[in-house]
PDB file of N, CA and C in Angstrom:
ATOM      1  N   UNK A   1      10.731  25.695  -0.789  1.00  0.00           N
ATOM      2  CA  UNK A   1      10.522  24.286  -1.046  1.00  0.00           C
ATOM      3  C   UNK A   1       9.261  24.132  -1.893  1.00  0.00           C
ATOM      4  N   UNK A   2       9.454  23.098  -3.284  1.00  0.00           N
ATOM      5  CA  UNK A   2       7.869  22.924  -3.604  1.00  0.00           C
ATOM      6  C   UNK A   2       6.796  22.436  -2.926  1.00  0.00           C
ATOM      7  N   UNK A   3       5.939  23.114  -3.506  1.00  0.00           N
ATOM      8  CA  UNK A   3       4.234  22.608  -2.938  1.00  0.00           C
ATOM      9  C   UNK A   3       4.545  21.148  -2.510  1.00  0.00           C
ATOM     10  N   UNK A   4       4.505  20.524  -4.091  1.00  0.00           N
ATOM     11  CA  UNK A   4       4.351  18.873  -3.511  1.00  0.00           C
ATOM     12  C   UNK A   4       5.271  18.097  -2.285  1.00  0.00           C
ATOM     13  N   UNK A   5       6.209  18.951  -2.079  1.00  0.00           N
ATOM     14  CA  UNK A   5       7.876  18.128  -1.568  1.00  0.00           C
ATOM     15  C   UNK A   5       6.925  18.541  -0.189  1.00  0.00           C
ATOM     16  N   UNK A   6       6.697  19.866   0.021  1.00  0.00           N
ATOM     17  CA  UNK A   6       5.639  20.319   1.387  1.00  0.00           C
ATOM     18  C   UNK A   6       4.821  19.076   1.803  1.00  0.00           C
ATOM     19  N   UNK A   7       3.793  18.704   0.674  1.00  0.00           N
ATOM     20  CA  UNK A   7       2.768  18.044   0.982  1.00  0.00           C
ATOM     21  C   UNK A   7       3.110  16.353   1.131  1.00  0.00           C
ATOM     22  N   UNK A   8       4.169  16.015   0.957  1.00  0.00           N
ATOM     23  CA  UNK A   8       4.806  14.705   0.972  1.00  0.00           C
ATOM     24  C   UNK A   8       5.344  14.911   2.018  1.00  0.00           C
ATOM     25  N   UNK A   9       6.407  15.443   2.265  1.00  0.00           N
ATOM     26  CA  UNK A   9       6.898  15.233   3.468  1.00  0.00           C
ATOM     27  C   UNK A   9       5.738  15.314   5.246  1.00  0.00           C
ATOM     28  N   UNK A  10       4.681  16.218   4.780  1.00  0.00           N
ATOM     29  CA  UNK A  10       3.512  16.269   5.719  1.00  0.00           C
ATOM     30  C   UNK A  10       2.918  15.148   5.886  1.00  0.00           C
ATOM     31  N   UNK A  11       2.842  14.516   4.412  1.00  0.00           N
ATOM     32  CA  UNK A  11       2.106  13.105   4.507  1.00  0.00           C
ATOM     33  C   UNK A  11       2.544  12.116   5.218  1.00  0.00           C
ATOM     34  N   UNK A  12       3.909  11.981   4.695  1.00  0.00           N
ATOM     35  CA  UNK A  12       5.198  10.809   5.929  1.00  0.00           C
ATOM     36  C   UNK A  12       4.766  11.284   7.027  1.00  0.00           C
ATOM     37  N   UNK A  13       4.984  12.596   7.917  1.00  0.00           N
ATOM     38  CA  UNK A  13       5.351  12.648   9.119  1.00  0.00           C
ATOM     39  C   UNK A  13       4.309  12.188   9.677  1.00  0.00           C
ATOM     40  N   UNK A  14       2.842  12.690   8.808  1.00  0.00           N
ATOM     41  CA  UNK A  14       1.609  12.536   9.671  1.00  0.00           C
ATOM     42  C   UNK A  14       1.280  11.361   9.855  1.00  0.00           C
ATOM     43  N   UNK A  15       1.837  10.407   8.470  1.00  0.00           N
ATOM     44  CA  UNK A  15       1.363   9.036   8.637  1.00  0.00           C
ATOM     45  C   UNK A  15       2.014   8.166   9.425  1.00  0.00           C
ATOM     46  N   UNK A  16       3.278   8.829   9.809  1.00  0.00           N
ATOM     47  CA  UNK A  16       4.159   8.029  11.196  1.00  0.00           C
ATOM     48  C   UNK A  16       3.442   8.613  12.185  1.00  0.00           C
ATOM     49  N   UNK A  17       2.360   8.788  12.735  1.00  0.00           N
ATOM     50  CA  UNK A  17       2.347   9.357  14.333  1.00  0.00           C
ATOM     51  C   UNK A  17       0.834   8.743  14.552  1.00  0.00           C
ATOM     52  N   UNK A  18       0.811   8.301  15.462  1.00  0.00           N
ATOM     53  CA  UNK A  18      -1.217   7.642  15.933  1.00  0.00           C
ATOM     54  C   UNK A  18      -0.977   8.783  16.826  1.00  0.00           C
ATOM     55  N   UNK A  19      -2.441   9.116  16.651  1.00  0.00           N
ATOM     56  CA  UNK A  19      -2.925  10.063  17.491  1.00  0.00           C
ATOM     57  C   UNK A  19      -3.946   9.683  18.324  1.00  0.00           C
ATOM     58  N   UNK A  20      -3.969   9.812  19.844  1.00  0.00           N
ATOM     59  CA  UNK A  20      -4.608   8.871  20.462  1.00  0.00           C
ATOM     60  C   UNK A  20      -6.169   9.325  20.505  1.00  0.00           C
ATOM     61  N   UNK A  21      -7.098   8.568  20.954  1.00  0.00           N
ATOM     62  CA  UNK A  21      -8.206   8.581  20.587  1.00  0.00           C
ATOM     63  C   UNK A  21      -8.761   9.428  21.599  1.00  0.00           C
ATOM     64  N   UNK A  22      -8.487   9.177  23.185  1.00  0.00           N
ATOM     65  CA  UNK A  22      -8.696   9.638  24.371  1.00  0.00           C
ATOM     66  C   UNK A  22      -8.639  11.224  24.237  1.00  0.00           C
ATOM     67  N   UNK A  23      -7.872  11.884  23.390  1.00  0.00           N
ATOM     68  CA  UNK A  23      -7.643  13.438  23.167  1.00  0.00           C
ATOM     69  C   UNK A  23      -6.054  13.697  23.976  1.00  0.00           C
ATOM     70  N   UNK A  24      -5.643  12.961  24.565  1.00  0.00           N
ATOM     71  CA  UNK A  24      -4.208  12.333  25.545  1.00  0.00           C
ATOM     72  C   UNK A  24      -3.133  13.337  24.755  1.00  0.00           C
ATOM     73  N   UNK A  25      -2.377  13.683  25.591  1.00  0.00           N
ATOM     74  CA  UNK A  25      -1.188  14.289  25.050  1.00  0.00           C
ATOM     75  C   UNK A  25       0.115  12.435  24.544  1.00  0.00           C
ATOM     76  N   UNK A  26       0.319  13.092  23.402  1.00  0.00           N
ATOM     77  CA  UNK A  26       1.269  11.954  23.290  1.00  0.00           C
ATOM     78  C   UNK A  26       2.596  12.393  22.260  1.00  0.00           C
ATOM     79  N   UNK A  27       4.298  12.165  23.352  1.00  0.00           N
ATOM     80  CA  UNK A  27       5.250  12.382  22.505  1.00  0.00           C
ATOM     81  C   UNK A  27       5.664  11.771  20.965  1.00  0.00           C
ATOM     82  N   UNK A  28       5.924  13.062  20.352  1.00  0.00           N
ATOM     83  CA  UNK A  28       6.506  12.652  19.025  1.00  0.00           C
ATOM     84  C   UNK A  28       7.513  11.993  18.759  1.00  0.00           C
ATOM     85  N   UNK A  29       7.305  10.898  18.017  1.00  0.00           N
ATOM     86  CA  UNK A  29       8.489  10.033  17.685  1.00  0.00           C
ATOM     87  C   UNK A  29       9.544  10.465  17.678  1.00  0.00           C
ATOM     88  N   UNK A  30      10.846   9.910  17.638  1.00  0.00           N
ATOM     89  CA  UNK A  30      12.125  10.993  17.619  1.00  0.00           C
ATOM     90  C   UNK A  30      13.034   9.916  16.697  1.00  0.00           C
ATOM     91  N   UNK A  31      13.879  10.402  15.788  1.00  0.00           N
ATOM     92  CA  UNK A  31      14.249   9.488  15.234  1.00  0.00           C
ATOM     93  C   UNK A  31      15.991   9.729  15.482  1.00  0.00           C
ATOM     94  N   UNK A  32      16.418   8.721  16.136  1.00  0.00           N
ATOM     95  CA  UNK A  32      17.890   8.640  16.682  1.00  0.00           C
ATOM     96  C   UNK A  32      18.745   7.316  16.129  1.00  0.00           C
ATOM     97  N   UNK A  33      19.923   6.853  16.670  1.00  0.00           N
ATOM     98  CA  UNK A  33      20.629   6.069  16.845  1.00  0.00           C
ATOM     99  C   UNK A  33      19.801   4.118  16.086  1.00  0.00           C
ATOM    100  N   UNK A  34      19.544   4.261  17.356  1.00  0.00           N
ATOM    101  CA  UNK A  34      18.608   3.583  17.776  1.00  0.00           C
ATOM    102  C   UNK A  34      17.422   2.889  17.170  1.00  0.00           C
ATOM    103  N   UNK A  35      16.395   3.788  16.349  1.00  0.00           N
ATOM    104  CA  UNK A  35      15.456   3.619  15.815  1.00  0.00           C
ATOM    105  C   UNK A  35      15.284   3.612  14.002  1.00  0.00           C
ATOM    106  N   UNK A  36      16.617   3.787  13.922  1.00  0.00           N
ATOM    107  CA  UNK A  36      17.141   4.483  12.425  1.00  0.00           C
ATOM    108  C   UNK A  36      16.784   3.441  11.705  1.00  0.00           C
ATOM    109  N   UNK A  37      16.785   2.138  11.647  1.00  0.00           N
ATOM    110  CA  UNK A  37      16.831   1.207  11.055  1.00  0.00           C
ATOM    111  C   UNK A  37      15.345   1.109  10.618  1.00  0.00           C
ATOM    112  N   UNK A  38      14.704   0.789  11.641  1.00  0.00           N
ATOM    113  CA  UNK A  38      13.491   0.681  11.751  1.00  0.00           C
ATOM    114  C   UNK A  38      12.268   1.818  10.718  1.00  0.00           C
ATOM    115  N   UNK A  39      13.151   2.947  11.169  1.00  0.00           N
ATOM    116  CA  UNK A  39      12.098   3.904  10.485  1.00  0.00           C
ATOM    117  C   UNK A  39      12.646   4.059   8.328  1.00  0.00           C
ATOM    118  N   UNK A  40      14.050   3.715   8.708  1.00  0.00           N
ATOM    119  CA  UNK A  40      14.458   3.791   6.988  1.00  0.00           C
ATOM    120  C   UNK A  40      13.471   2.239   6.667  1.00  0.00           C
ATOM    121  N   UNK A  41      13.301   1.321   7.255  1.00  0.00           N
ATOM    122  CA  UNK A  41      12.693  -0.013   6.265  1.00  0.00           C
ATOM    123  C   UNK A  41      11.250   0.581   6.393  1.00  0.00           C
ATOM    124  N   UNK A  42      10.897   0.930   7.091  1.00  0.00           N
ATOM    125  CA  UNK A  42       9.019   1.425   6.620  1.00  0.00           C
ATOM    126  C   UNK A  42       8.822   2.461   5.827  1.00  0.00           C
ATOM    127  N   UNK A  43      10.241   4.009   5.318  1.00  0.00           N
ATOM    128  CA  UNK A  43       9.617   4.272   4.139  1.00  0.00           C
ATOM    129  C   UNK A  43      10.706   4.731   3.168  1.00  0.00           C
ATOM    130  N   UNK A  44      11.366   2.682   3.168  1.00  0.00           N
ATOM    131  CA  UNK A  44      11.579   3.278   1.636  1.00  0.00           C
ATOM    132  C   UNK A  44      10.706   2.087   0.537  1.00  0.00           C
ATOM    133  N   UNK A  45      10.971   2.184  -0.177  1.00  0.00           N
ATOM    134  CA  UNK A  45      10.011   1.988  -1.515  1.00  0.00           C
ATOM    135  C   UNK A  45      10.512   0.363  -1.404  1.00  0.00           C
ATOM    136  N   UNK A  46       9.368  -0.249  -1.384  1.00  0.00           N
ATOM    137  CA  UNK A  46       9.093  -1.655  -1.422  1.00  0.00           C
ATOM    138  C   UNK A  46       9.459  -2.196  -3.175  1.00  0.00           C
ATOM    139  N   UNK A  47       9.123  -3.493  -3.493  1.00  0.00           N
ATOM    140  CA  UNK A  47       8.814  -4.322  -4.627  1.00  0.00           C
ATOM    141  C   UNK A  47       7.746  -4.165  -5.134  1.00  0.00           C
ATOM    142  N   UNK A  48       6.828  -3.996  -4.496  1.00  0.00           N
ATOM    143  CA  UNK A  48       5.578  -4.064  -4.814  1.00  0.00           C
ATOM    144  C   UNK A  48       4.738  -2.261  -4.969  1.00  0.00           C
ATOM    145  N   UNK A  49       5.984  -1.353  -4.732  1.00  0.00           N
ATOM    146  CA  UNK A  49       5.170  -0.419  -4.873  1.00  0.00           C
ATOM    147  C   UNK A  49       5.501   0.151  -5.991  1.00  0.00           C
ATOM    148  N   UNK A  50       6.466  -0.514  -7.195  1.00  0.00           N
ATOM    149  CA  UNK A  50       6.583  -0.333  -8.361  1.00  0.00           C
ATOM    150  C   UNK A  50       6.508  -1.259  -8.841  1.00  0.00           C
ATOM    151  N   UNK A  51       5.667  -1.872  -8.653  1.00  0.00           N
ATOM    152  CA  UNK A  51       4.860  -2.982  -9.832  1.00  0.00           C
ATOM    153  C   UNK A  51       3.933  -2.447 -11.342  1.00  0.00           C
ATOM    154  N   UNK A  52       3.327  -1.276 -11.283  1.00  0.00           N
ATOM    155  CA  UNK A  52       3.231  -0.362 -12.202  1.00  0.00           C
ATOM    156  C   UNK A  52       4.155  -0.006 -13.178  1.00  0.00           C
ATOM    157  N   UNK A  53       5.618  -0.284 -12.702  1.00  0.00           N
ATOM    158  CA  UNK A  53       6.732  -0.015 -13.898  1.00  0.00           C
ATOM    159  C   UNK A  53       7.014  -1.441 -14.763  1.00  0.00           C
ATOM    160  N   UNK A  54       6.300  -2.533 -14.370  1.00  0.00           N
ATOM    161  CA  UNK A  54       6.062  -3.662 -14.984  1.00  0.00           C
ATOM    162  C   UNK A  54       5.375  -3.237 -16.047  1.00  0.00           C
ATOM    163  N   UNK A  55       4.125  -2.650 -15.771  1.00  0.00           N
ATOM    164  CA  UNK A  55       2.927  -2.537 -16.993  1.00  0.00           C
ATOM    165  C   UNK A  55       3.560  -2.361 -18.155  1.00  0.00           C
ATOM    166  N   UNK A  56       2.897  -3.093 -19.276  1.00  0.00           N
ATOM    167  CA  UNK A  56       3.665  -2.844 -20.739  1.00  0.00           C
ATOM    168  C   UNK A  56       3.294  -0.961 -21.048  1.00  0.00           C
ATOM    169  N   UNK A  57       3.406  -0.620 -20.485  1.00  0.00           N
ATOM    170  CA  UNK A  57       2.786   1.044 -21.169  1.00  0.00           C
ATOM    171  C   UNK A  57       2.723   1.201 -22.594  1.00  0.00           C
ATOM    172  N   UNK A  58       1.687   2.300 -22.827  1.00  0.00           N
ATOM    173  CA  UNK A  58       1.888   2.670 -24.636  1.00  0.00           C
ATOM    174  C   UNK A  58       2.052   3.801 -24.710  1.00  0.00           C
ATOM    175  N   UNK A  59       2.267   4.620 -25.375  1.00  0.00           N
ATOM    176  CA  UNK A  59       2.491   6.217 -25.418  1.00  0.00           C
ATOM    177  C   UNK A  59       1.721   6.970 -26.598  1.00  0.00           C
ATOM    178  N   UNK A  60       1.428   5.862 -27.217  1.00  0.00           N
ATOM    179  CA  UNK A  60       0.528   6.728 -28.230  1.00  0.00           C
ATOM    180  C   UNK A  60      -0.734   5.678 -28.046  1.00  0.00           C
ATOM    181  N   UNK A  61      -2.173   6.444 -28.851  1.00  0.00           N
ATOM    182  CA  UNK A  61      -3.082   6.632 -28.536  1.00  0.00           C
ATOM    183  C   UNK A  61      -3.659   5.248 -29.714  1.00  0.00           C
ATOM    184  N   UNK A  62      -2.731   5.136 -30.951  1.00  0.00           N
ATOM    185  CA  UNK A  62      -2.800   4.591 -31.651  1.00  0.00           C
ATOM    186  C   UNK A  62      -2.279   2.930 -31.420  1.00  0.00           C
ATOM    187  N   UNK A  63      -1.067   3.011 -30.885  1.00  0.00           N
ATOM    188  CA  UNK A  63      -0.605   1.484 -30.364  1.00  0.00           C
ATOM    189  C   UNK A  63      -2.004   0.917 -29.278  1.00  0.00           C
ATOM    190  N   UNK A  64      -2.826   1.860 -28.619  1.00  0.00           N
ATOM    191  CA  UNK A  64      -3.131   1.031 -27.717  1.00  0.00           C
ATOM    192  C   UNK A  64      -4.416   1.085 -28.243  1.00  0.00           C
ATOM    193  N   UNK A  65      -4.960   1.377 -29.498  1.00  0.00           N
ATOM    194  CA  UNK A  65      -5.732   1.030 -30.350  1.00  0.00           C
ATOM    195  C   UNK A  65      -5.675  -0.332 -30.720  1.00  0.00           C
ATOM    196  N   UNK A  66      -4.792  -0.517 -31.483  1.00  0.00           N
ATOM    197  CA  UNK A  66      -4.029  -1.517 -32.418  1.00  0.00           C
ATOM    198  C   UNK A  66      -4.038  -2.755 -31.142  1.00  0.00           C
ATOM    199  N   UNK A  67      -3.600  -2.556 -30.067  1.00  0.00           N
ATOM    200  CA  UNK A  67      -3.301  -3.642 -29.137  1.00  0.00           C
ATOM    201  C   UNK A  67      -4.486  -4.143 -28.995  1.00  0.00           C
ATOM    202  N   UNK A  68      -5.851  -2.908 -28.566  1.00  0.00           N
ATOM    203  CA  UNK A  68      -6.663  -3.571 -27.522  1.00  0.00           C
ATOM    204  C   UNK A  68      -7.579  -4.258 -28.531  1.00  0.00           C
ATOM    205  N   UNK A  69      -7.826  -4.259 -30.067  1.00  0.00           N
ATOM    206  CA  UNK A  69      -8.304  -4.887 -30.901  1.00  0.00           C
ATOM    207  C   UNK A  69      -7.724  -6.100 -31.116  1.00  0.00           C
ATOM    208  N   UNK A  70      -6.505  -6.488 -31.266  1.00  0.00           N
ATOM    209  CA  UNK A  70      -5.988  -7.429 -31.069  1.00  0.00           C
ATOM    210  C   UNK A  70      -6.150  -8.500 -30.105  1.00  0.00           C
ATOM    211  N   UNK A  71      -5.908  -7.791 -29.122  1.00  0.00           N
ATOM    212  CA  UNK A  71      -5.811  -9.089 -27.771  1.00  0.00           C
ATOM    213  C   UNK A  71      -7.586  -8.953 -27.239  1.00  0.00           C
ATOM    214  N   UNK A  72      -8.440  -8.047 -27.643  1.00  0.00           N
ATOM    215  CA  UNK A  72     -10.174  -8.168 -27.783  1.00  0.00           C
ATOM    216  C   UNK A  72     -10.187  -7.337 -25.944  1.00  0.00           C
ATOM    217  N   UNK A  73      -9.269  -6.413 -25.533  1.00  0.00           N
ATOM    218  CA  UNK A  73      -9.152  -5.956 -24.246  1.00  0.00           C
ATOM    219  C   UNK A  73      -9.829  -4.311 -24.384  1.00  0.00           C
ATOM    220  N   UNK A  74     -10.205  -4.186 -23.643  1.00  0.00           N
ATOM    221  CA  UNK A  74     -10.605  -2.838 -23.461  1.00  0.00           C
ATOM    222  C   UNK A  74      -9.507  -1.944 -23.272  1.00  0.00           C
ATOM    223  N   UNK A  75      -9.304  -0.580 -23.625  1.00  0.00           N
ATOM    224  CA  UNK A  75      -8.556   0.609 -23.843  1.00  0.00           C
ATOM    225  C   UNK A  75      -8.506   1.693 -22.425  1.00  0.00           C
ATOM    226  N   UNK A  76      -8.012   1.973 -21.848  1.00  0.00           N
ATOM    227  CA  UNK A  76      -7.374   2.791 -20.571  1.00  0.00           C
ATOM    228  C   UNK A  76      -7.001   3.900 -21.438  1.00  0.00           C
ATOM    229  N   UNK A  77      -7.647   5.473 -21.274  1.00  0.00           N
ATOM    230  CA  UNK A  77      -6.825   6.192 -21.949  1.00  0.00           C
ATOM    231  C   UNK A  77      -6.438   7.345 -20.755  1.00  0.00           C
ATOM    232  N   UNK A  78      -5.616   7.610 -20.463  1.00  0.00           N
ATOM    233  CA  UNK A  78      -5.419   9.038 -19.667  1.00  0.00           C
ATOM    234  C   UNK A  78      -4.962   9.956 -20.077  1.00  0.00           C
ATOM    235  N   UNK A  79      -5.791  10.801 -19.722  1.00  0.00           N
ATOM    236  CA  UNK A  79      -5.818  12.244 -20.136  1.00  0.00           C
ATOM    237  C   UNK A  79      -5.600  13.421 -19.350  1.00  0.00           C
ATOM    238  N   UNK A  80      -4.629  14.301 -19.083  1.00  0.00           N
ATOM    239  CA  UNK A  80      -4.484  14.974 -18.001  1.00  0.00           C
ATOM    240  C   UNK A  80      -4.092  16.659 -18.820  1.00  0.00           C
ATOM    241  N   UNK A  81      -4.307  17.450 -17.765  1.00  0.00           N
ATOM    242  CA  UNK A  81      -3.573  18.455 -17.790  1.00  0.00           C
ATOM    243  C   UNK A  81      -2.998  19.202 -17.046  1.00  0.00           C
ATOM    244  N   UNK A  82      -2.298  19.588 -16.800  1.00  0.00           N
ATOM    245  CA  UNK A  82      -1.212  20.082 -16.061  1.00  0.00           C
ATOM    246  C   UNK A  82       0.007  19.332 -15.110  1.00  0.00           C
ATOM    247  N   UNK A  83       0.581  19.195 -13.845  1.00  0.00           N
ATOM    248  CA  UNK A  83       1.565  18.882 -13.373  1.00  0.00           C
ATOM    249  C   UNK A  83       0.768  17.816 -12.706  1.00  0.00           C
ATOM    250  N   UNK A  84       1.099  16.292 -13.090  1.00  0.00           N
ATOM    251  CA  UNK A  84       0.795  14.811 -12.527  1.00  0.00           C
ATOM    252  C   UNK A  84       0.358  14.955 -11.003  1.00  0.00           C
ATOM    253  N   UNK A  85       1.174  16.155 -10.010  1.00  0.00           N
ATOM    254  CA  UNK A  85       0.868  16.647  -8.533  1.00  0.00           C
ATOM    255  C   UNK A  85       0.354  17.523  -8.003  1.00  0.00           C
ATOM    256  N   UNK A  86      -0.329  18.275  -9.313  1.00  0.00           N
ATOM    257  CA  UNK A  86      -1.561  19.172  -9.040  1.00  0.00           C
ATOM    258  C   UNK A  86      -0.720  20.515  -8.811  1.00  0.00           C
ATOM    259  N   UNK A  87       0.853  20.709  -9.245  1.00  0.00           N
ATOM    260  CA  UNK A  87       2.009  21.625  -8.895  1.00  0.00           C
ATOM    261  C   UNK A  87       1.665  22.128  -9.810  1.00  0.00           C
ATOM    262  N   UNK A  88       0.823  23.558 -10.354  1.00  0.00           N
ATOM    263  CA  UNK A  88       0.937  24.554 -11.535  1.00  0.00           C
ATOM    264  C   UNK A  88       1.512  25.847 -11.066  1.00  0.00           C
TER     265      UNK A  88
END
Protein backbone atom coordinates (compact mmCIF):
# COMPACT_ATOMS: atom_id res chain seq x y z
CA UNK A 1 0.00 0.00 0.00
CA UNK A 2 1.36 3.64 -0.57
CA UNK A 3 3.02 5.72 2.01
CA UNK A 4 0.35 8.39 1.73
CA UNK A 5 -2.88 5.90 1.45
CA UNK A 6 -0.90 4.45 4.99
CA UNK A 7 -0.79 7.86 6.39
CA UNK A 8 -4.47 8.85 5.49
CA UNK A 9 -6.10 6.13 6.38
CA UNK A 10 -4.08 6.45 10.05
CA UNK A 11 -5.23 9.93 10.03
CA UNK A 12 -9.21 8.96 9.67
CA UNK A 13 -8.95 6.21 12.11
CA UNK A 14 -7.04 8.27 14.64
CA UNK A 15 -9.17 11.21 14.16
CA UNK A 16 -12.38 9.05 14.82
CA UNK A 17 -11.34 7.84 18.33
CA UNK A 18 -11.06 10.38 21.75
CA UNK A 19 -8.77 9.09 23.82
CA UNK A 20 -9.64 9.55 27.30
CA UNK A 21 -7.80 11.83 29.40
CA UNK A 22 -7.95 9.72 32.75
CA UNK A 23 -5.34 7.12 30.90
CA UNK A 24 -8.93 4.72 31.06
CA UNK A 25 -9.07 1.84 28.85
CA UNK A 26 -11.67 2.72 26.20
CA UNK A 27 -13.42 0.41 23.32
CA UNK A 28 -12.83 1.05 19.72
CA UNK A 29 -15.50 2.20 17.69
CA UNK A 30 -16.88 -0.58 15.57
CA UNK A 31 -18.47 0.23 12.52
CA UNK A 32 -21.69 -2.04 11.78
CA UNK A 33 -25.26 -2.05 10.58
CA UNK A 34 -26.23 0.39 12.64
CA UNK A 35 -23.74 3.13 12.75
CA UNK A 36 -22.98 3.08 8.94
CA UNK A 37 -24.80 6.05 8.20
CA UNK A 38 -23.47 8.09 10.65
CA UNK A 39 -19.85 7.36 10.14
CA UNK A 40 -20.18 7.60 5.94
CA UNK A 41 -21.75 11.50 6.58
CA UNK A 42 -18.65 12.58 8.80
CA UNK A 43 -16.08 11.46 6.21
CA UNK A 44 -17.15 12.08 3.11
CA UNK A 45 -16.18 15.29 1.45
CA UNK A 46 -18.39 18.21 2.28
CA UNK A 47 -19.19 21.59 -0.04
CA UNK A 48 -17.05 23.44 1.56
CA UNK A 49 -14.07 21.29 1.49
CA UNK A 50 -13.70 21.97 -2.20
CA UNK A 51 -14.20 25.42 -2.29
CA UNK A 52 -10.53 25.72 -3.55
CA UNK A 53 -11.76 24.17 -6.91
CA UNK A 54 -13.74 27.47 -7.19
CA UNK A 55 -10.43 29.51 -7.21
CA UNK A 56 -9.88 30.96 -10.71
CA UNK A 57 -6.33 29.11 -10.86
CA UNK A 58 -3.47 30.13 -13.36
CA UNK A 59 -0.92 27.77 -14.59
CA UNK A 60 1.51 29.88 -15.88
CA UNK A 61 3.64 32.24 -14.14
CA UNK A 62 2.96 34.83 -16.75
CA UNK A 63 -1.05 34.99 -16.67
CA UNK A 64 -0.77 35.61 -13.04
CA UNK A 65 1.59 38.35 -13.80
CA UNK A 66 -0.63 39.95 -16.28
CA UNK A 67 -3.70 39.45 -13.80
CA UNK A 68 -2.21 40.68 -10.61
CA UNK A 69 -1.14 44.06 -12.43
CA UNK A 70 -4.34 44.43 -13.67
CA UNK A 71 -6.74 43.94 -10.91
CA UNK A 72 -3.51 45.94 -8.58
CA UNK A 73 -3.60 42.27 -6.35
CA UNK A 74 -0.68 40.72 -5.12
CA UNK A 75 0.82 37.38 -6.80
CA UNK A 76 0.70 33.75 -4.88
CA UNK A 77 3.36 31.79 -6.57
CA UNK A 78 3.93 28.04 -5.64
CA UNK A 79 6.71 26.36 -6.04
CA UNK A 80 7.27 22.79 -5.19
CA UNK A 81 9.27 19.85 -5.76
CA UNK A 82 8.55 16.58 -5.73
CA UNK A 83 5.17 14.50 -4.94
CA UNK A 84 2.31 17.27 -3.53
CA UNK A 85 2.34 14.21 -0.38
CA UNK A 86 5.81 14.22 0.36
CA UNK A 87 5.51 10.39 -1.65
CA UNK A 88 9.17 10.29 -3.46
Amino acid sequence: MKRWIQISLAGLLMGGFAFPQDGGQRAAPVLDDENFAAWRERIQTQDEDLAWEQLPWLTTYHEGLQRAAVEGKPLLLWVMNGHPLGCT
